[in-house]
N, C-alpha and C. Protein backbone atom coordinates (compact mmCIF):
# COMPACT_ATOMS: atom_id res chain seq x y z
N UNK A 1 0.84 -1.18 0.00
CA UNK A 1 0.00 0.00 0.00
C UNK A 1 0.88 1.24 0.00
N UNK A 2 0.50 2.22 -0.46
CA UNK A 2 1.04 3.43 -0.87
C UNK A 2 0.21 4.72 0.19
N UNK A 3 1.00 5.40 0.48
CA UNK A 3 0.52 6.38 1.54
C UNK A 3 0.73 7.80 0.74
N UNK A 4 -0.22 9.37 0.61
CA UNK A 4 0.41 9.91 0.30
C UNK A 4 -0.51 11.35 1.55
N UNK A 5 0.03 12.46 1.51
CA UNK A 5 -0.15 13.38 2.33
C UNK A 5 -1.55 14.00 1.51
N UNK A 6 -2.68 13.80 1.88
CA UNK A 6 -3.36 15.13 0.72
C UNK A 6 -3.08 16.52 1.31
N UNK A 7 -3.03 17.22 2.20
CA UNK A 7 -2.69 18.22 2.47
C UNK A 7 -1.74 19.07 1.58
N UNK A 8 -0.84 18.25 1.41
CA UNK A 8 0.63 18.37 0.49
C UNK A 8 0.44 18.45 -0.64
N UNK A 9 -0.58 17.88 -0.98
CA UNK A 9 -1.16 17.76 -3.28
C UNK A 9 -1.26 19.05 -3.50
N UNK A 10 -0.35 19.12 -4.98
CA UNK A 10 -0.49 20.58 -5.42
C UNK A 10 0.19 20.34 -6.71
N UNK A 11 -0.33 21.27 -7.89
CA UNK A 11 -0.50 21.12 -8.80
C UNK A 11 1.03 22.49 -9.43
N UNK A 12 2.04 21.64 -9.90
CA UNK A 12 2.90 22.40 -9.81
C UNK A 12 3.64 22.88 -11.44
N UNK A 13 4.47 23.94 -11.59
CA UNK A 13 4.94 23.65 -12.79
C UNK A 13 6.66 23.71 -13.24
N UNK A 14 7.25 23.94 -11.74
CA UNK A 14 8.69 23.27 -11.68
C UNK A 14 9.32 22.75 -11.44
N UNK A 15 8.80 21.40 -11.35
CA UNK A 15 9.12 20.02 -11.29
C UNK A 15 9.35 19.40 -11.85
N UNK A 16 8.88 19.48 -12.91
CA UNK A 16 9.07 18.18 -14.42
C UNK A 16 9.42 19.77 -15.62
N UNK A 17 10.05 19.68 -16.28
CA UNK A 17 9.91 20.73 -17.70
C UNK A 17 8.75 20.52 -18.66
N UNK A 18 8.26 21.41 -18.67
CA UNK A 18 7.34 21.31 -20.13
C UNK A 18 6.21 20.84 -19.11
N UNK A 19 6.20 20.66 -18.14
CA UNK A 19 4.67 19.73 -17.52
C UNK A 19 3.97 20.38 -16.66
N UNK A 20 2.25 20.41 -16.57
CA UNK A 20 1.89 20.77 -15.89
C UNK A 20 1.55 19.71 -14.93
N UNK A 21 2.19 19.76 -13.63
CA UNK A 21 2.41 18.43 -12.88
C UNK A 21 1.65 18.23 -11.46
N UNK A 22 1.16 17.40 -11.54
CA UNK A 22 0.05 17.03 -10.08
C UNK A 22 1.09 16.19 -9.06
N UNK A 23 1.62 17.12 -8.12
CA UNK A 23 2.45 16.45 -7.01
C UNK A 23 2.39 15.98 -6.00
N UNK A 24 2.28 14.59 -5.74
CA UNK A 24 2.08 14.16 -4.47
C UNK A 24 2.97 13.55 -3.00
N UNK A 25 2.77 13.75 -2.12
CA UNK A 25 3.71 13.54 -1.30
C UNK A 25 3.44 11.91 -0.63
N UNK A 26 4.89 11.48 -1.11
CA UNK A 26 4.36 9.67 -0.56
C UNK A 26 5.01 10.01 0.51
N UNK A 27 4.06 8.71 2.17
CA UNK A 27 4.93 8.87 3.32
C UNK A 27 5.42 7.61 3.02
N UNK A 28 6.21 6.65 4.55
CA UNK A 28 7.21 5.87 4.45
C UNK A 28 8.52 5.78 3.87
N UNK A 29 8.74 7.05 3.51
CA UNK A 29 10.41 7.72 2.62
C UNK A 29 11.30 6.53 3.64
N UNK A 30 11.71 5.81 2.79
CA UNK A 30 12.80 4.92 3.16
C UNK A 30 14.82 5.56 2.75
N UNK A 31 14.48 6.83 2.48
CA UNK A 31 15.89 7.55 2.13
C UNK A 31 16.14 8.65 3.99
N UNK A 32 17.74 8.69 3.98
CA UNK A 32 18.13 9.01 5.33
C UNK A 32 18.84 10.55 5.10
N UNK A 33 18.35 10.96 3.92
CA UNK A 33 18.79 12.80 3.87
C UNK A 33 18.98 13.22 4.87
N UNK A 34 20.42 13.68 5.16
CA UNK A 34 20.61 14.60 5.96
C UNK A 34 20.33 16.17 5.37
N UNK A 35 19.46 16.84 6.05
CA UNK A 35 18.89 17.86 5.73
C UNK A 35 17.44 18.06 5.30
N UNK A 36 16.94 16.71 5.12
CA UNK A 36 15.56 16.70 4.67
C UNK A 36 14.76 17.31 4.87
N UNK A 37 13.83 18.15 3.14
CA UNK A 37 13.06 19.11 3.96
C UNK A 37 11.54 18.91 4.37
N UNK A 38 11.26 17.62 5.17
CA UNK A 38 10.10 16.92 5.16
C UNK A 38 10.10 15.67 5.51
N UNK A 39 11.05 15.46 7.11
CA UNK A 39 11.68 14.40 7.57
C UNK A 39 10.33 13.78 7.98
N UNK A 40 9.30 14.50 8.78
CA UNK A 40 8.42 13.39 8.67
C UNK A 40 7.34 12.70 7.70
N UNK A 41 7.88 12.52 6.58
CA UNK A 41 7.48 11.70 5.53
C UNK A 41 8.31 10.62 5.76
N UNK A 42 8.98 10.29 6.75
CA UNK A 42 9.57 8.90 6.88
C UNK A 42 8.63 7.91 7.60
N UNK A 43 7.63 8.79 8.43
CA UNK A 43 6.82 8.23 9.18
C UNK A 43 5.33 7.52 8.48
N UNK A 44 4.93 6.48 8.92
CA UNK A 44 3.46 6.03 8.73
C UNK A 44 2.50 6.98 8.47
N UNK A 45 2.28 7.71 7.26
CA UNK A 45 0.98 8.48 7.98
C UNK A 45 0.56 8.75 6.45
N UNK A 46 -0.64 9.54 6.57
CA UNK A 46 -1.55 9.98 5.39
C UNK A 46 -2.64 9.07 5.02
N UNK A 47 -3.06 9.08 3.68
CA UNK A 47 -3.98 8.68 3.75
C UNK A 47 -3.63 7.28 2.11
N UNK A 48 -4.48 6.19 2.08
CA UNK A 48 -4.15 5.42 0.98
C UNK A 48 -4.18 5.74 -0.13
N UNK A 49 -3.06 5.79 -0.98
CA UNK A 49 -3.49 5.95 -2.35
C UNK A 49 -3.76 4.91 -2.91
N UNK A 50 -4.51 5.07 -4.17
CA UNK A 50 -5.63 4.02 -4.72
C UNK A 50 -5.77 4.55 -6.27
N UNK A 51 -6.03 4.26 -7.16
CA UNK A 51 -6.22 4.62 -8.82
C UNK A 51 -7.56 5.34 -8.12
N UNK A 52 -8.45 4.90 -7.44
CA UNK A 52 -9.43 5.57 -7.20
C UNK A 52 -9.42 7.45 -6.98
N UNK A 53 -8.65 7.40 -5.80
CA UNK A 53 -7.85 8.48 -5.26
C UNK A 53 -7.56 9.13 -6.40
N UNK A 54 -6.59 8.76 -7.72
CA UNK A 54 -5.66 9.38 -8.25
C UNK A 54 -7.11 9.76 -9.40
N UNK A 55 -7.76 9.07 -9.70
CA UNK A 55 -8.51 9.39 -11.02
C UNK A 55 -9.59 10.61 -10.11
N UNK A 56 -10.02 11.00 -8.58
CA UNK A 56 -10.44 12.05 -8.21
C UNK A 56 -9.50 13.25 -8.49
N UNK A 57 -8.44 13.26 -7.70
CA UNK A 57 -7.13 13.95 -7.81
C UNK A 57 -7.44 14.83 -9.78
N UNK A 58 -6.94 13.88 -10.19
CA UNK A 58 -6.72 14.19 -11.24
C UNK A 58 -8.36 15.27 -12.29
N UNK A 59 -9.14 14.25 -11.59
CA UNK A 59 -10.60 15.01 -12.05
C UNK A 59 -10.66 16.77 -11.37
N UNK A 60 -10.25 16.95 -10.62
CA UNK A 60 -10.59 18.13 -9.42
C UNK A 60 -9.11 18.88 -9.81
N UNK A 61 -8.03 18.84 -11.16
CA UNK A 61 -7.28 19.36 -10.96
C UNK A 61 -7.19 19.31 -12.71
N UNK A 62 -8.08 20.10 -13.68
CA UNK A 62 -8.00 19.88 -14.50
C UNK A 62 -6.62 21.04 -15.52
N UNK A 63 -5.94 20.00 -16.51
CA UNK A 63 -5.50 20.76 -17.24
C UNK A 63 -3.84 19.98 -16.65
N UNK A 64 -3.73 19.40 -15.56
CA UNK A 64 -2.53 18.71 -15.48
C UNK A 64 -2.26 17.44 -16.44
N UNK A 65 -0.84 17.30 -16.30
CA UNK A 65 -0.68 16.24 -17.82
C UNK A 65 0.92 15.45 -17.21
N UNK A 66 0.81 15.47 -16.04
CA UNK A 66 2.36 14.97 -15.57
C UNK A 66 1.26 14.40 -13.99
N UNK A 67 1.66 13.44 -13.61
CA UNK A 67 1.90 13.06 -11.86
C UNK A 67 3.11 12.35 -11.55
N UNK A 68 3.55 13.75 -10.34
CA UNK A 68 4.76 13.50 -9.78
C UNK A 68 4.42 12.53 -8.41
N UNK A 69 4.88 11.07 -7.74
CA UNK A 69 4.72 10.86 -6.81
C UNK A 69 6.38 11.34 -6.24
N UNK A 70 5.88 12.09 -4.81
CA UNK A 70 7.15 12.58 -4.30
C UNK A 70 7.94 11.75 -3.87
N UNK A 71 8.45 10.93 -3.72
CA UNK A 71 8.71 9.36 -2.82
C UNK A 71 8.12 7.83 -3.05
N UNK A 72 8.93 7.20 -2.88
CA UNK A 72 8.77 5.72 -3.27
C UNK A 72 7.62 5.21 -2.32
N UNK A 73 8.00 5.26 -0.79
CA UNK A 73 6.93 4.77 0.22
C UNK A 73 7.84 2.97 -0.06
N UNK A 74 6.55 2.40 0.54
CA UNK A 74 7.67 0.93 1.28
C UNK A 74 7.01 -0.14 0.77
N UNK A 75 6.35 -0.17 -0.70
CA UNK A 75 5.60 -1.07 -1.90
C UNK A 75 5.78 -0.49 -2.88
N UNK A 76 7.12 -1.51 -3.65
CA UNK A 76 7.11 -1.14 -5.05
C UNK A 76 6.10 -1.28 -5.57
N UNK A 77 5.61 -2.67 -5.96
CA UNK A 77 4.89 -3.14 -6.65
C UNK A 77 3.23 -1.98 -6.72
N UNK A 78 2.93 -2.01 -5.33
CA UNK A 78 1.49 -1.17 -5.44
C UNK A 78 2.24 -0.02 -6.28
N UNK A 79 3.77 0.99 -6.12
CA UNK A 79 3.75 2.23 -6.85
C UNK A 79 3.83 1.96 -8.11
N UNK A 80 4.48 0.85 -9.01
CA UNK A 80 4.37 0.58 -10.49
C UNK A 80 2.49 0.42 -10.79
N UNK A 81 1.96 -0.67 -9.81
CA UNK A 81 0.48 -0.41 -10.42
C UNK A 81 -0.28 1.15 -10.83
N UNK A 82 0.19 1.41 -9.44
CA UNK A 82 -0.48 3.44 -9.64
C UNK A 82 -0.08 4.12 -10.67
N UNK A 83 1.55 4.06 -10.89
CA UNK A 83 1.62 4.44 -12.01
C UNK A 83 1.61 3.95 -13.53
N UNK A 84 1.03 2.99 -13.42
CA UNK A 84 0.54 2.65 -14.93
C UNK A 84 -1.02 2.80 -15.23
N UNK A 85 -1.41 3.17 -13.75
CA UNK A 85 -2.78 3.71 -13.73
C UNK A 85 -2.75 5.38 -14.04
N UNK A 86 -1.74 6.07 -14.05
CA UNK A 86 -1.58 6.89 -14.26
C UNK A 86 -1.75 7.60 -15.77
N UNK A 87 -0.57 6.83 -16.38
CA UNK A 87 -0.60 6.12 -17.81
C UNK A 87 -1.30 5.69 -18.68
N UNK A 88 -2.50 5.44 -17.73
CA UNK A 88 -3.50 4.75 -18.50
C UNK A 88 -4.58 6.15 -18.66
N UNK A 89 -4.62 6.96 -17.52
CA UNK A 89 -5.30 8.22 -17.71
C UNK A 89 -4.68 9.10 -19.02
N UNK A 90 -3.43 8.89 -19.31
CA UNK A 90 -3.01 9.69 -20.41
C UNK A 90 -2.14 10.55 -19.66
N UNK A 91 -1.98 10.45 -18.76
CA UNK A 91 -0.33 11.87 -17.96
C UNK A 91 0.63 11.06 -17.98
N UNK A 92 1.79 11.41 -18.03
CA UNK A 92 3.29 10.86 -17.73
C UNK A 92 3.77 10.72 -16.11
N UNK A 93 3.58 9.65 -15.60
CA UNK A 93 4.23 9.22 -14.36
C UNK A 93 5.70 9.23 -14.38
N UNK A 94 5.70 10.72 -13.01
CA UNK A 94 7.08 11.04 -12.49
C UNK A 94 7.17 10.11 -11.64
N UNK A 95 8.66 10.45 -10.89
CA UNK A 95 8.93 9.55 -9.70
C UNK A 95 10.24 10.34 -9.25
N UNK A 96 10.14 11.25 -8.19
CA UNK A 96 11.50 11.23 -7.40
C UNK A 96 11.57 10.23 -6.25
N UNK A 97 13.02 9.88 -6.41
CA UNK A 97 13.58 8.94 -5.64
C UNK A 97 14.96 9.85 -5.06
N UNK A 98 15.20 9.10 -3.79
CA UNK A 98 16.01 9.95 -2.62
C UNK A 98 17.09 8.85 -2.83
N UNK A 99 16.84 7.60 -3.80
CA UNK A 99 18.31 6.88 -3.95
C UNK A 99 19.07 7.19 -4.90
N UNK A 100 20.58 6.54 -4.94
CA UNK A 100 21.55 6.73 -5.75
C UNK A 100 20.96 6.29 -7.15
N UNK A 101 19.74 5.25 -7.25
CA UNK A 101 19.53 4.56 -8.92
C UNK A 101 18.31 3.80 -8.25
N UNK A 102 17.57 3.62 -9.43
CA UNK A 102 16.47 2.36 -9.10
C UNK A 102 16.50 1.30 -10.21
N UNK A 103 15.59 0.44 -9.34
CA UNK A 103 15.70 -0.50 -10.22
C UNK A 103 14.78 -0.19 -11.66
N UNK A 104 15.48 -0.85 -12.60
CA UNK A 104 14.84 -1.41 -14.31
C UNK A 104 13.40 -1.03 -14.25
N UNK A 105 12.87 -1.71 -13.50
CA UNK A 105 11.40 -1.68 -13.20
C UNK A 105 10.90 -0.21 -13.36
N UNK A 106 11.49 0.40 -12.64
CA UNK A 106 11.05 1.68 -12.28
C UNK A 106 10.80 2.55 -13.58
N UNK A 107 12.69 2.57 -14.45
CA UNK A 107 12.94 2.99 -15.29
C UNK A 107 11.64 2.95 -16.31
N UNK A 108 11.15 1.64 -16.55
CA UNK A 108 10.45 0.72 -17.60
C UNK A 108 9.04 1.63 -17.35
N UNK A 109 8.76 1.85 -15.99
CA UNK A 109 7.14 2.54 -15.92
C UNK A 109 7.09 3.74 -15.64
N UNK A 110 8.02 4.38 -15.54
CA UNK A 110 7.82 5.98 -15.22
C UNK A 110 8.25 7.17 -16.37
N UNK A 111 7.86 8.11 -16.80
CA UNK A 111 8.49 8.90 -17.90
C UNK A 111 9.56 9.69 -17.28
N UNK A 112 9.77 10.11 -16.23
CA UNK A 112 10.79 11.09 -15.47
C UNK A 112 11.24 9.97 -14.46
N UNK A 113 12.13 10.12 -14.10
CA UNK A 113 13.08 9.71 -12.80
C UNK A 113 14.47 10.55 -12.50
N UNK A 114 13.73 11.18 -10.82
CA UNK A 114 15.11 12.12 -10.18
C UNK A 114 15.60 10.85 -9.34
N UNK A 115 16.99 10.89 -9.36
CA UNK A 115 17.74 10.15 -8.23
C UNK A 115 18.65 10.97 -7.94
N UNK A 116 18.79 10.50 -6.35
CA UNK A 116 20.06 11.17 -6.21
C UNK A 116 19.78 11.44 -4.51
N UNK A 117 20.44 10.89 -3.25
CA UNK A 117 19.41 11.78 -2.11
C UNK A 117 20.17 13.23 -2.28
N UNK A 118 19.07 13.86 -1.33
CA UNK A 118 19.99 15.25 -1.02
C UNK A 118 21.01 15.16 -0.23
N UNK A 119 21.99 15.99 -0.78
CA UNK A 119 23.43 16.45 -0.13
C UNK A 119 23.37 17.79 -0.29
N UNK A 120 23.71 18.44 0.85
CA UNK A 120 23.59 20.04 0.78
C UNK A 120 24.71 20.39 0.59
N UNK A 121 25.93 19.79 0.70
CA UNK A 121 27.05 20.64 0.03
C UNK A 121 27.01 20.42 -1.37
N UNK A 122 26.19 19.78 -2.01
CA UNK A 122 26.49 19.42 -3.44
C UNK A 122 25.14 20.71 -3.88
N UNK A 123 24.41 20.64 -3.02
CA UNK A 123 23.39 21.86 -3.55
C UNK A 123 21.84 20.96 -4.24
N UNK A 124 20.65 21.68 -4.07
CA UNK A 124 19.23 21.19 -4.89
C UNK A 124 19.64 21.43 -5.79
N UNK A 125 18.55 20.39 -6.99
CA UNK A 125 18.55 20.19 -8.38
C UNK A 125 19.24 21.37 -9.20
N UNK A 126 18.47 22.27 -8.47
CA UNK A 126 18.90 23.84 -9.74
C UNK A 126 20.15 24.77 -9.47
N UNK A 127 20.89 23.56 -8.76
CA UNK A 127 22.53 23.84 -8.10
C UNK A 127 23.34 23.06 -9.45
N UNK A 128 24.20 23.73 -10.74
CA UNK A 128 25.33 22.72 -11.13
C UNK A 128 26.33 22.21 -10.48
N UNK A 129 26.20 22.26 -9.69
CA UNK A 129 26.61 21.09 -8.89
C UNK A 129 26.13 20.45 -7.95
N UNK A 130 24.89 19.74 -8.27
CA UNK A 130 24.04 19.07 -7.53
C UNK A 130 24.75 17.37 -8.03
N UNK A 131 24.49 17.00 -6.84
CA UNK A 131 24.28 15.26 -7.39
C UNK A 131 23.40 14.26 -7.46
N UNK A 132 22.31 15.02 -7.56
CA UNK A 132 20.84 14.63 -8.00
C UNK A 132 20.83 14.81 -9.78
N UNK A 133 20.30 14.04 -10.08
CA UNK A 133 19.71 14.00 -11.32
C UNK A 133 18.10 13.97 -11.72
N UNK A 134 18.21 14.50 -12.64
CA UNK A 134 16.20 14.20 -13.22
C UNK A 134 16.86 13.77 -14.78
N UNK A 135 15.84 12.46 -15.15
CA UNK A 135 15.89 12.00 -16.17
C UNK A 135 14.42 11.78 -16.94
N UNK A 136 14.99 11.98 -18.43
CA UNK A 136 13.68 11.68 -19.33
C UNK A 136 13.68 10.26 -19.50
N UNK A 137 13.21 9.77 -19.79
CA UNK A 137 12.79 8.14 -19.96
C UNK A 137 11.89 7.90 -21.20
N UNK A 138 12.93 7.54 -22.14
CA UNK A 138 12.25 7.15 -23.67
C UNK A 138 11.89 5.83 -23.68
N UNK A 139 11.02 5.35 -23.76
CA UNK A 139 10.72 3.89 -23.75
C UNK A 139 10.67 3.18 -25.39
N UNK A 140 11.41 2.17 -25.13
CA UNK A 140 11.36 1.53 -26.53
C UNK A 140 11.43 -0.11 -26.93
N UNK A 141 10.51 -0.42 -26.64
CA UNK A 141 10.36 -2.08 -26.33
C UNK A 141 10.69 -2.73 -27.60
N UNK A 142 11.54 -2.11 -28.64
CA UNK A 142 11.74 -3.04 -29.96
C UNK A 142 13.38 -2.83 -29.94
N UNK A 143 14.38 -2.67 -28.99
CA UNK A 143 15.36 -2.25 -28.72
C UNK A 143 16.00 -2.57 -27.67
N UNK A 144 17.46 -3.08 -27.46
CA UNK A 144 17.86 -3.01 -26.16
C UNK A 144 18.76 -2.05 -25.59
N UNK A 145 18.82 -2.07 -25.04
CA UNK A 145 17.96 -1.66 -23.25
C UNK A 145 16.80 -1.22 -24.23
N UNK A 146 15.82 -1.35 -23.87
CA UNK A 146 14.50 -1.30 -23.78
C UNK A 146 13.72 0.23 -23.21
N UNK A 147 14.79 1.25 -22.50
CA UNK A 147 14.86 2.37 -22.18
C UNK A 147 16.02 2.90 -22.95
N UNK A 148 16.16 4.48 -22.72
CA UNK A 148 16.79 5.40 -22.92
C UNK A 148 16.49 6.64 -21.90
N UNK A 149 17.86 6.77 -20.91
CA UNK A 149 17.73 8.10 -20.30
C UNK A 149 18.63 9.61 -20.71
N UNK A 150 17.88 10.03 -20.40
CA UNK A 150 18.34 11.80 -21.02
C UNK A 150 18.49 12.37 -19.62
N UNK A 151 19.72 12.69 -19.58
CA UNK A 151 19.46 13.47 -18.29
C UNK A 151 19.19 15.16 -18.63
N UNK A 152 18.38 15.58 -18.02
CA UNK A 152 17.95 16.82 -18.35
C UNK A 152 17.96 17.24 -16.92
N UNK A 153 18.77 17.56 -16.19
CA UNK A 153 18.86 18.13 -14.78
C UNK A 153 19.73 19.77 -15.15
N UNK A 154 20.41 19.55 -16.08
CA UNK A 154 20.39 21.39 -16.09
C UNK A 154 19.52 22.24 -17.06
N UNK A 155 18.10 21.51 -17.53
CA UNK A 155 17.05 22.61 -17.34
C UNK A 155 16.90 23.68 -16.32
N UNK A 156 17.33 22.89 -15.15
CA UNK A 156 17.21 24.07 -14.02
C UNK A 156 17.91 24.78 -13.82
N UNK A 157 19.07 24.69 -14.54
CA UNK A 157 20.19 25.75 -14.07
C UNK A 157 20.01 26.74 -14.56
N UNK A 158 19.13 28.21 -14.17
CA UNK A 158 19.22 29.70 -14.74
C UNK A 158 19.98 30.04 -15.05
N UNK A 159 21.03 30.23 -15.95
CA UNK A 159 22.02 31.86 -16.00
C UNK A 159 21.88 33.33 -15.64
N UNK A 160 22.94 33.00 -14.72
CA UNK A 160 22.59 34.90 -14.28
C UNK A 160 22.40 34.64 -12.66
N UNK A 161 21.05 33.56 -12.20
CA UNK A 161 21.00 33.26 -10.45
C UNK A 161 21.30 32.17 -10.20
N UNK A 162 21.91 33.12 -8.89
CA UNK A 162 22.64 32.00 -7.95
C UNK A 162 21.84 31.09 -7.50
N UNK A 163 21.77 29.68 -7.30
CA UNK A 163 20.62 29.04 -6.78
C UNK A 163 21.18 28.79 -5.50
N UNK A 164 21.99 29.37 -4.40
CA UNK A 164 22.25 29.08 -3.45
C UNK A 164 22.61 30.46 -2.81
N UNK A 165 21.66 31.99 -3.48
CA UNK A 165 22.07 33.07 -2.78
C UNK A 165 20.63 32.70 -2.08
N UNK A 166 20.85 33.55 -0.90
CA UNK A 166 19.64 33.67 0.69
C UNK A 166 18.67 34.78 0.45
């Protein structure tokens, strides 16, 4: 089962490029960020997500075309179902992840994948020198690897601002 915060759902547009993105916050974060900004998402809590859930979500938030789940939570399997339920609505299932890489699986069902946990001396995404990544995910089942990733993590990098002035 998959847990996510509704409080936290919000419909965002700098998260994914090009997307207007429905973001949700999964709890059970099994990543140990030092600095985390939302440590208790490690904890049990929220409410179940369900295709049910997501096809309301998605009804009550029209004009989005991306869902980001913020976090893995502690069932792969239920998060590949959701997001091919996702998929099946017609949006592109994100996925940040707080690990170094995921598994194939992941790659295979999601259109975006960030990895990377946070490290604050390395700086957030829209730091060049972050060691997080966000990737595009071309899928191509007549080909091997069977994926293709693009890393597109310095979309975020502005010219001109500092992403680490106060």
């Amino acid at each position: 089962m998959i847990k996510y915060v509704p409080q936290m759902t919000s419909v965002v547009i700098e998260e994914i490029p090009d997307r207007v993105t429905l973001a949700v916050d999964i709890s059970n974060c099994q990543g140990n960020c030092v600095g985390c900004h939302s440590p208790f998402l490690k904890e049990d809590i929220g409410e179940e997500l369900t295709a049910e859930v997501i096809d309301k979500l998605v009804s009550d938030n029209f004009g989005v075309d991306c869902f980001l789940f913020l976090g893995e939570g502690n069932d792969p399997e239920a998060l590949i179902a959701l997001a091919d339920h996702v998929r099946e609505l017609g949006l592109a299932p994100a996925l940040y992840s707080g690990r170094r890489d995921v598994e194939r699986a992941f790659y295979m069902t999601f259109d975006y994948v960030k990895v990377g946990p946070y490290m604050e001396h390395f700086g957030p995404l829209n730091s060049p020198t972050t060691n997080q990544r966000l990737y595009k995910v071309t899928h191509d089942t007549s080909s091997k690897p069977d994926y293709r990733l693009t890393d597109i993590t310095s979309r975020f990098w502005h010219k001109g601002i500092d992403p680490n002035a106060k």
